[in-house]
PDB file of N, CA and C in Angstrom:
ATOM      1  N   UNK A   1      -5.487 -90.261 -41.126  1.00  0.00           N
ATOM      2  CA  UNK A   1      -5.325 -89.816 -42.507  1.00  0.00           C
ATOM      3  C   UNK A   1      -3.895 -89.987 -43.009  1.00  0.00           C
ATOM      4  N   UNK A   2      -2.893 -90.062 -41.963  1.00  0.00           N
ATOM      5  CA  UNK A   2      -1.803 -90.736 -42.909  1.00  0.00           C
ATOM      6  C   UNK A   2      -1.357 -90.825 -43.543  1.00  0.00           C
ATOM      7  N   UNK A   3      -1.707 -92.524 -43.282  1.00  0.00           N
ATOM      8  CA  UNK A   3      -1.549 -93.957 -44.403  1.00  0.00           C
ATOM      9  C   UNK A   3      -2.227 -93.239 -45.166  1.00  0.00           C
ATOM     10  N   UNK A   4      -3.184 -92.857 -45.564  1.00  0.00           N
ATOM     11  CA  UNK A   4      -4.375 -92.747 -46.839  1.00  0.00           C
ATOM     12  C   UNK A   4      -3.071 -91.536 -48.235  1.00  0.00           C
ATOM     13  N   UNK A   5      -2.669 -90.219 -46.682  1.00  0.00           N
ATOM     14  CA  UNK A   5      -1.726 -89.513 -47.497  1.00  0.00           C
ATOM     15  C   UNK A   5      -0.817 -90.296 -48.461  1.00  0.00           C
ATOM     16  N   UNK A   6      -0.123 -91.254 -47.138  1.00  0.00           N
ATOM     17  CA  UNK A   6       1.232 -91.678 -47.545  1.00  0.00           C
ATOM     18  C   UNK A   6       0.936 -92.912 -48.825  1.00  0.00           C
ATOM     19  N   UNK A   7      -0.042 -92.955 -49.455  1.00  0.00           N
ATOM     20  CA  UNK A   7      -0.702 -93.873 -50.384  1.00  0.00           C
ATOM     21  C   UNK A   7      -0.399 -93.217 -51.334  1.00  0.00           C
ATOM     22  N   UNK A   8      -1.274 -91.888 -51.167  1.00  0.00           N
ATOM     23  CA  UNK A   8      -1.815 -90.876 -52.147  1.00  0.00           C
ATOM     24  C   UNK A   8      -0.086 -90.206 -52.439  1.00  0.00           C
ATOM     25  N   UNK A   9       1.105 -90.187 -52.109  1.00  0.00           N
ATOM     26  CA  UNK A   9       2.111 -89.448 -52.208  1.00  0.00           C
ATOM     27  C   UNK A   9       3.188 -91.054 -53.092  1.00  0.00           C
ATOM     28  N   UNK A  10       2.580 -91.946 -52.816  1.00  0.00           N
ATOM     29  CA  UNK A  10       3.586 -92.923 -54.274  1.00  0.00           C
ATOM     30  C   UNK A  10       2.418 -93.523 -55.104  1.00  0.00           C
ATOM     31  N   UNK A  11       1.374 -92.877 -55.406  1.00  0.00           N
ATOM     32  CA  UNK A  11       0.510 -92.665 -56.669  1.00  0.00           C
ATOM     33  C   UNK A  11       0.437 -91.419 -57.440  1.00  0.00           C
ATOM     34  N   UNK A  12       1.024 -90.821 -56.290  1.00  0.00           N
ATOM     35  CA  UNK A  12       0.944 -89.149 -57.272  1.00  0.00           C
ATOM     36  C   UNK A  12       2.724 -88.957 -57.110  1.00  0.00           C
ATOM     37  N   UNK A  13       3.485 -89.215 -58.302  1.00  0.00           N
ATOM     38  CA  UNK A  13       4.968 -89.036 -57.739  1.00  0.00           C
ATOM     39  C   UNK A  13       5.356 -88.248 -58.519  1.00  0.00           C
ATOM     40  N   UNK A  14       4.816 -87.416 -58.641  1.00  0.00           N
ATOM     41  CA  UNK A  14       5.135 -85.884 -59.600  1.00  0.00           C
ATOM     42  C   UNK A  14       4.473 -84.670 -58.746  1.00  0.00           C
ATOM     43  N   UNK A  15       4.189 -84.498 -57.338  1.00  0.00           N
ATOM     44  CA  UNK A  15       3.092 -83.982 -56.758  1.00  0.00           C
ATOM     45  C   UNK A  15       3.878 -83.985 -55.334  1.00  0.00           C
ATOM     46  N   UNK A  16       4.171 -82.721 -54.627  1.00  0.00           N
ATOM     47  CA  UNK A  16       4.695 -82.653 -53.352  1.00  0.00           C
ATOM     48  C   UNK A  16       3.954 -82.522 -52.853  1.00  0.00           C
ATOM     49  N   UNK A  17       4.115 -83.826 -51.650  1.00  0.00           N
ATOM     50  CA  UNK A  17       3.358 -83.366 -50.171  1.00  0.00           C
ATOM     51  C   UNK A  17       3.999 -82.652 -49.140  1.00  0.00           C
ATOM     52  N   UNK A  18       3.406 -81.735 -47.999  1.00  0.00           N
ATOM     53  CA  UNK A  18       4.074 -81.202 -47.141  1.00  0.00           C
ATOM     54  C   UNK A  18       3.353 -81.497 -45.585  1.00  0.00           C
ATOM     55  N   UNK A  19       3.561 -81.575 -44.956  1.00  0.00           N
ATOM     56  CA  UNK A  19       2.806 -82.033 -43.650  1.00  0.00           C
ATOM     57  C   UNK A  19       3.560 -80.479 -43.297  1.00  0.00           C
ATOM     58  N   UNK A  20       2.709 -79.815 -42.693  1.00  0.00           N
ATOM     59  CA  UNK A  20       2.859 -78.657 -42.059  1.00  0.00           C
ATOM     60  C   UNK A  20       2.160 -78.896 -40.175  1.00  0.00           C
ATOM     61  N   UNK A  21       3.056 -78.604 -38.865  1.00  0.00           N
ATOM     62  CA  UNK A  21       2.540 -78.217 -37.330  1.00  0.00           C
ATOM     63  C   UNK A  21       2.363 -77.134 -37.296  1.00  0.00           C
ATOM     64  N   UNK A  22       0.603 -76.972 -37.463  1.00  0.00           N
ATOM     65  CA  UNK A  22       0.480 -75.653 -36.941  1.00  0.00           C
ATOM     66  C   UNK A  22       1.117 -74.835 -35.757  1.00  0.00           C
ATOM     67  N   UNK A  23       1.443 -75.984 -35.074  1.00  0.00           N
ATOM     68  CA  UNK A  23       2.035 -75.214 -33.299  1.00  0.00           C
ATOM     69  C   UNK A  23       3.777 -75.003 -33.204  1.00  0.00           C
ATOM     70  N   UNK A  24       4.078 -75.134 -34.537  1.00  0.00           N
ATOM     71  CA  UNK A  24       5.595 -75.458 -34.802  1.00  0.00           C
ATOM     72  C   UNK A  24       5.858 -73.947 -36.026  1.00  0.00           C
ATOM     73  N   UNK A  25       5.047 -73.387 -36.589  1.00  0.00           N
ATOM     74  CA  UNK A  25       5.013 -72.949 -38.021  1.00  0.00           C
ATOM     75  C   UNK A  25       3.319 -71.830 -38.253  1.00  0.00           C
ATOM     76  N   UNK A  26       2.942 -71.132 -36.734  1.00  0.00           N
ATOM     77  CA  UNK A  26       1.995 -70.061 -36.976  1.00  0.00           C
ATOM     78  C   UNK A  26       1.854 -69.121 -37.889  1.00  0.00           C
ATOM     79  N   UNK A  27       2.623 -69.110 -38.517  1.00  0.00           N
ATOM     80  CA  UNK A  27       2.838 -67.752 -39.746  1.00  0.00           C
ATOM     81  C   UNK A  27       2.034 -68.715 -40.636  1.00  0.00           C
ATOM     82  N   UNK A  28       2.604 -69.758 -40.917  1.00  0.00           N
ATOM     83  CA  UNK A  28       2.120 -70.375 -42.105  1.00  0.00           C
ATOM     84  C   UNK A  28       0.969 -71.026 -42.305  1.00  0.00           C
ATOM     85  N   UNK A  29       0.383 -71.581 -41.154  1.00  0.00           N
ATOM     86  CA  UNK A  29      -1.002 -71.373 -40.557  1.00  0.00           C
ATOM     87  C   UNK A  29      -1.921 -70.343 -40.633  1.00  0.00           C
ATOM     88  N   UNK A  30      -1.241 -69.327 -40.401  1.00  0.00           N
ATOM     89  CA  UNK A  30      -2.487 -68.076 -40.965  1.00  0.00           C
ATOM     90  C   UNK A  30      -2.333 -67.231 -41.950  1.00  0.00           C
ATOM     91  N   UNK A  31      -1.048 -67.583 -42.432  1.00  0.00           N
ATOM     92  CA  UNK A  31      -0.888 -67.554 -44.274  1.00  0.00           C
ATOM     93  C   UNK A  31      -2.086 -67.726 -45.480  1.00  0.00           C
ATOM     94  N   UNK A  32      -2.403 -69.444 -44.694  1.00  0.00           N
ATOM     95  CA  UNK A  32      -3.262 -70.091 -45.350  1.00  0.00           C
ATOM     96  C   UNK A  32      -4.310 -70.024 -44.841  1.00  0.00           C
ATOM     97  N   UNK A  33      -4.958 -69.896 -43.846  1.00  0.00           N
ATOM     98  CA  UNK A  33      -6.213 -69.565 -42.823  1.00  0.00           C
ATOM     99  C   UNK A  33      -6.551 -70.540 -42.370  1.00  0.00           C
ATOM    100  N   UNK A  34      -5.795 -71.337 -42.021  1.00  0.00           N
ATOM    101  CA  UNK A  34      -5.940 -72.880 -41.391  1.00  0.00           C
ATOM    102  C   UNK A  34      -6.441 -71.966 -39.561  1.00  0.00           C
ATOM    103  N   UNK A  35      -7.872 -73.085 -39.909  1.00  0.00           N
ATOM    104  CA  UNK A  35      -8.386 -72.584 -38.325  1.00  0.00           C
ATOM    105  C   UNK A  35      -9.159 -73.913 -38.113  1.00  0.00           C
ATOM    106  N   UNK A  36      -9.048 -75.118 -38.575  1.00  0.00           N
ATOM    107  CA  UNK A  36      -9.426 -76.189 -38.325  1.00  0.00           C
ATOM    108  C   UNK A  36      -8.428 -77.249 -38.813  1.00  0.00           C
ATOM    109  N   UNK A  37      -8.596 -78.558 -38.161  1.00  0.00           N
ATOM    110  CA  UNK A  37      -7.599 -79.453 -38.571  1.00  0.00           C
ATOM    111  C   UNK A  37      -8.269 -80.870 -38.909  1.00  0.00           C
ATOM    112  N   UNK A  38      -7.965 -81.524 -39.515  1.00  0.00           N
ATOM    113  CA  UNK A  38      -7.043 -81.752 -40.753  1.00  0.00           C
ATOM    114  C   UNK A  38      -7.780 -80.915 -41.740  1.00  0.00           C
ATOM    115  N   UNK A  39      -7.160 -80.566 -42.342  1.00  0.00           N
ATOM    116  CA  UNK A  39      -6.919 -79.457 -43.777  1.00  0.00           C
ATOM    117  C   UNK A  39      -5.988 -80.257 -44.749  1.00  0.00           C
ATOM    118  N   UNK A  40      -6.594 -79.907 -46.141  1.00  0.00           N
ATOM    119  CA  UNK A  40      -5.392 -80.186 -47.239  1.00  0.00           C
ATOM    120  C   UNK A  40      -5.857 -79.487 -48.127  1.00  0.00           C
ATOM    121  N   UNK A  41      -4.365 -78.489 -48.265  1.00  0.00           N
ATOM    122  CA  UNK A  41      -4.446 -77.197 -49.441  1.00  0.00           C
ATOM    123  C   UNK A  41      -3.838 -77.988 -50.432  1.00  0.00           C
ATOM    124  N   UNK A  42      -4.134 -78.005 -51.699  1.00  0.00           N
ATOM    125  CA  UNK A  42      -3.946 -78.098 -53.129  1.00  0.00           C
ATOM    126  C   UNK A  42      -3.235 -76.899 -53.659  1.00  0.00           C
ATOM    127  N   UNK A  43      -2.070 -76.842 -53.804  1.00  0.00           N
ATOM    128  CA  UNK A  43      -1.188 -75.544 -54.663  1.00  0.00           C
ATOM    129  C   UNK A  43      -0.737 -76.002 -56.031  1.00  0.00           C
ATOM    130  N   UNK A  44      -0.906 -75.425 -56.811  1.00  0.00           N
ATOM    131  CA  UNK A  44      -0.303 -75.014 -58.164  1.00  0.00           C
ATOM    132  C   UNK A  44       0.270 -73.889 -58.385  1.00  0.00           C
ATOM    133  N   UNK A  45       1.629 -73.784 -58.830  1.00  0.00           N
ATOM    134  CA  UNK A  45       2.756 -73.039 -58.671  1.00  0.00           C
ATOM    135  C   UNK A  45       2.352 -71.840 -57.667  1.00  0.00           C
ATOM    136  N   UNK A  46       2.154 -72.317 -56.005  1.00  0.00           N
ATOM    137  CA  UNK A  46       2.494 -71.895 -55.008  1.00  0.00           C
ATOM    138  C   UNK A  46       0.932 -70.718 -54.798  1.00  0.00           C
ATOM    139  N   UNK A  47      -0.168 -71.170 -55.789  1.00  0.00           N
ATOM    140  CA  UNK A  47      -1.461 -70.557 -55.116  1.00  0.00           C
ATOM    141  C   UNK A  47      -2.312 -71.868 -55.072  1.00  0.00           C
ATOM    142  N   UNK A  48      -3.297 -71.420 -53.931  1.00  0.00           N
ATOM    143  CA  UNK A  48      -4.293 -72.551 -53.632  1.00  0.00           C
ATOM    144  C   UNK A  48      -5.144 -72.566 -54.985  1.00  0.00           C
ATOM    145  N   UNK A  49      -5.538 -73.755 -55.000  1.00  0.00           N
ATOM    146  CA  UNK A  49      -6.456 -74.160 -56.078  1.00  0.00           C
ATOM    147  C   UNK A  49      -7.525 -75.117 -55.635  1.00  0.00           C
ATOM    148  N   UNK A  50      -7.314 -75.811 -54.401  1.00  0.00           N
ATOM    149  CA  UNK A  50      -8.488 -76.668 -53.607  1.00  0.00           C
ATOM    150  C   UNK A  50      -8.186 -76.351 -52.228  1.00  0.00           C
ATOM    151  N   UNK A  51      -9.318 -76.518 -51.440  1.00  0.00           N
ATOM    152  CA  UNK A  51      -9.042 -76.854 -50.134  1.00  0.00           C
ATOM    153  C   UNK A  51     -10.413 -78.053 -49.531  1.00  0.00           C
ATOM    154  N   UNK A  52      -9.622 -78.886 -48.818  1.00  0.00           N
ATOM    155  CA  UNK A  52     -10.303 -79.896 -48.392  1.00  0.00           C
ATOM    156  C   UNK A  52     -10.711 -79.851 -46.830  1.00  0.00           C
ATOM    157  N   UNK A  53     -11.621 -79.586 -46.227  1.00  0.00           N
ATOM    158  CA  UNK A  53     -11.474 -79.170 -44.862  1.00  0.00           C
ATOM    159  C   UNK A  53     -11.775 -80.726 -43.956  1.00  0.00           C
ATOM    160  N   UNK A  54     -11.798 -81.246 -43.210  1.00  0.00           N
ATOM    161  CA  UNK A  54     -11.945 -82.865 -42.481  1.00  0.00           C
ATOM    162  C   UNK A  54     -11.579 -83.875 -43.275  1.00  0.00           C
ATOM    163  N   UNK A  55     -11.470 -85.044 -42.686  1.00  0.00           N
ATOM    164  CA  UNK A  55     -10.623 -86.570 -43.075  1.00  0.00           C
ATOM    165  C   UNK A  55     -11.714 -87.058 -44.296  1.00  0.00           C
ATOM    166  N   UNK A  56     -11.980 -86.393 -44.814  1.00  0.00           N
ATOM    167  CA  UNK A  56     -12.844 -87.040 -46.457  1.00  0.00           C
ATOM    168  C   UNK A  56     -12.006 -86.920 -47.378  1.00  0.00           C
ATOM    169  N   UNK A  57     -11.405 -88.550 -47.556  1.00  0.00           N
ATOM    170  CA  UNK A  57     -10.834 -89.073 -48.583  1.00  0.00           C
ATOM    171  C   UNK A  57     -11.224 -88.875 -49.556  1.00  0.00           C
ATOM    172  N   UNK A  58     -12.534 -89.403 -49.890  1.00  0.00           N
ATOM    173  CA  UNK A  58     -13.539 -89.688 -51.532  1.00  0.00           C
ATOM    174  C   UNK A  58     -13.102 -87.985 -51.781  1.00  0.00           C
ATOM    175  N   UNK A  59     -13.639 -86.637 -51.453  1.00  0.00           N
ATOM    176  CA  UNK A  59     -13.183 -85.773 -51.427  1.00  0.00           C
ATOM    177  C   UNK A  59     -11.908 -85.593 -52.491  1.00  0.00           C
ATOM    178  N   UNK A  60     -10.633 -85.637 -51.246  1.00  0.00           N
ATOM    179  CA  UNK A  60      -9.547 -85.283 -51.388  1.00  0.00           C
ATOM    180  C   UNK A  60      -9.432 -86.006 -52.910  1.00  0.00           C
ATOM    181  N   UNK A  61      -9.784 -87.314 -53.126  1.00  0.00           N
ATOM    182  CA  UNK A  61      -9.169 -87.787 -53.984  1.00  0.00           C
ATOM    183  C   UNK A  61      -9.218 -87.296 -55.583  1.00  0.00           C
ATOM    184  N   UNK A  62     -11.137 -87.157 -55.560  1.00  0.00           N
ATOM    185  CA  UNK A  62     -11.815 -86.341 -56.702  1.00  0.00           C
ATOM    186  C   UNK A  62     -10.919 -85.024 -56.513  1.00  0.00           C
ATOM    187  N   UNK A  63     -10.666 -84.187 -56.118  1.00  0.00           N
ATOM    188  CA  UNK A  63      -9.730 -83.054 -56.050  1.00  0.00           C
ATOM    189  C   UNK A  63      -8.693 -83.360 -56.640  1.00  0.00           C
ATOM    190  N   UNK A  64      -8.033 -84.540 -56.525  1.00  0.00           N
ATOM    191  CA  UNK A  64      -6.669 -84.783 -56.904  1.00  0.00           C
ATOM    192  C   UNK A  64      -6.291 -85.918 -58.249  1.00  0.00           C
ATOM    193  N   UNK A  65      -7.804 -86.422 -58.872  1.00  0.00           N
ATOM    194  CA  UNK A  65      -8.157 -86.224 -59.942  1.00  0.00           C
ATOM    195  C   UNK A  65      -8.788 -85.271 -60.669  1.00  0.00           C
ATOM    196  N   UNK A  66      -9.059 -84.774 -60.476  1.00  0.00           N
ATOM    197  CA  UNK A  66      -9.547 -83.310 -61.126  1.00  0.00           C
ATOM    198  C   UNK A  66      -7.987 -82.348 -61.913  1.00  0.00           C
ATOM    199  N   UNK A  67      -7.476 -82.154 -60.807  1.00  0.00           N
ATOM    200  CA  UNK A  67      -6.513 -81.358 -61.109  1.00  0.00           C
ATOM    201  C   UNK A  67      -5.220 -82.224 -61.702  1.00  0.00           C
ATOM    202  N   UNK A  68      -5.173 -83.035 -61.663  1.00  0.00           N
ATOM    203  CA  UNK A  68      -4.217 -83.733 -62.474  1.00  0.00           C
ATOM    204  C   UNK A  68      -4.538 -84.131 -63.987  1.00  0.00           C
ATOM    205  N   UNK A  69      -5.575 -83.573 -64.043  1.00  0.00           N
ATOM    206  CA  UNK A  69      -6.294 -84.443 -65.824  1.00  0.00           C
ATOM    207  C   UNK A  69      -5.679 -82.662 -66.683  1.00  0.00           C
ATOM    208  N   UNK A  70      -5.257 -81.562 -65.499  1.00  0.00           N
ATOM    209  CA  UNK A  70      -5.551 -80.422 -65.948  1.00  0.00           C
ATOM    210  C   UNK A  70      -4.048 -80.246 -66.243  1.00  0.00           C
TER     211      UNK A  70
END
Protein backbone atom coordinates (compact mmCIF):
# COMPACT_ATOMS: atom_id res chain seq x y z
CA UNK A 1 0.00 0.00 0.00
CA UNK A 2 2.74 2.42 -0.19
CA UNK A 3 3.31 3.36 -3.58
CA UNK A 4 -0.60 3.58 -3.88
CA UNK A 5 -0.20 6.13 -0.53
CA UNK A 6 2.78 7.79 -1.87
CA UNK A 7 0.59 8.49 -5.24
CA UNK A 8 -2.34 9.49 -3.30
CA UNK A 9 0.01 12.18 -1.13
CA UNK A 10 1.27 14.29 -4.66
CA UNK A 11 -2.44 14.22 -5.89
CA UNK A 12 -3.77 15.36 -2.75
CA UNK A 13 -1.08 18.27 -1.90
CA UNK A 14 -3.17 20.17 0.44
CA UNK A 15 -3.83 16.92 2.65
CA UNK A 16 -1.25 15.47 5.33
CA UNK A 17 -0.21 12.10 5.40
CA UNK A 18 1.19 10.48 8.53
CA UNK A 19 2.49 6.91 8.61
CA UNK A 20 2.15 6.11 12.24
CA UNK A 21 4.36 2.33 14.10
CA UNK A 22 2.09 1.03 16.12
CA UNK A 23 5.10 -0.73 18.05
CA UNK A 24 7.00 2.64 18.13
CA UNK A 25 3.84 5.03 19.27
CA UNK A 26 1.10 2.66 21.59
CA UNK A 27 -0.68 5.59 23.01
CA UNK A 28 -1.54 6.64 19.67
CA UNK A 29 -2.62 3.37 18.56
CA UNK A 30 -5.19 3.13 21.13
CA UNK A 31 -6.03 6.73 20.90
CA UNK A 32 -7.44 5.77 17.69
CA UNK A 33 -8.43 2.03 18.33
CA UNK A 34 -6.19 0.72 15.80
CA UNK A 35 -6.42 -3.14 16.51
CA UNK A 36 -5.84 -4.22 12.97
CA UNK A 37 -3.39 -3.25 10.29
CA UNK A 38 -3.33 -1.50 7.60
CA UNK A 39 -5.77 1.17 8.76
CA UNK A 40 -6.28 4.70 7.32
CA UNK A 41 -7.92 7.34 9.57
CA UNK A 42 -9.26 10.38 7.66
CA UNK A 43 -9.02 13.59 10.13
CA UNK A 44 -10.50 16.90 9.68
CA UNK A 45 -9.24 19.44 12.02
CA UNK A 46 -7.84 16.60 14.20
CA UNK A 47 -11.34 14.34 14.51
CA UNK A 48 -11.87 11.19 12.52
CA UNK A 49 -14.23 11.51 9.77
CA UNK A 50 -13.43 8.05 7.80
CA UNK A 51 -11.85 5.01 8.63
CA UNK A 52 -10.68 2.53 6.11
CA UNK A 53 -9.87 -0.84 7.66
CA UNK A 54 -7.51 -3.39 4.92
CA UNK A 55 -5.47 -2.53 1.62
CA UNK A 56 -8.82 -1.39 -0.40
CA UNK A 57 -7.74 1.27 -2.51
CA UNK A 58 -11.15 1.76 -4.63
CA UNK A 59 -12.30 2.36 -0.92
CA UNK A 60 -9.76 4.68 0.36
CA UNK A 61 -9.98 6.62 -2.70
CA UNK A 62 -13.99 7.20 -2.83
CA UNK A 63 -13.31 8.40 0.87
CA UNK A 64 -10.86 10.78 -0.32
CA UNK A 65 -13.11 12.01 -2.95
CA UNK A 66 -15.90 12.38 -0.97
CA UNK A 67 -14.36 14.50 1.51
CA UNK A 68 -12.52 16.72 -0.60
CA UNK A 69 -15.66 17.90 -2.80
CA UNK A 70 -16.68 18.93 1.03
Amino acid sequence: MEPIIKTKASKYTDVDFVKIDVDELPDVAQEFGMQVMPIFLLLKQGKEVERVVGAKKDELEKKFQTHMAV
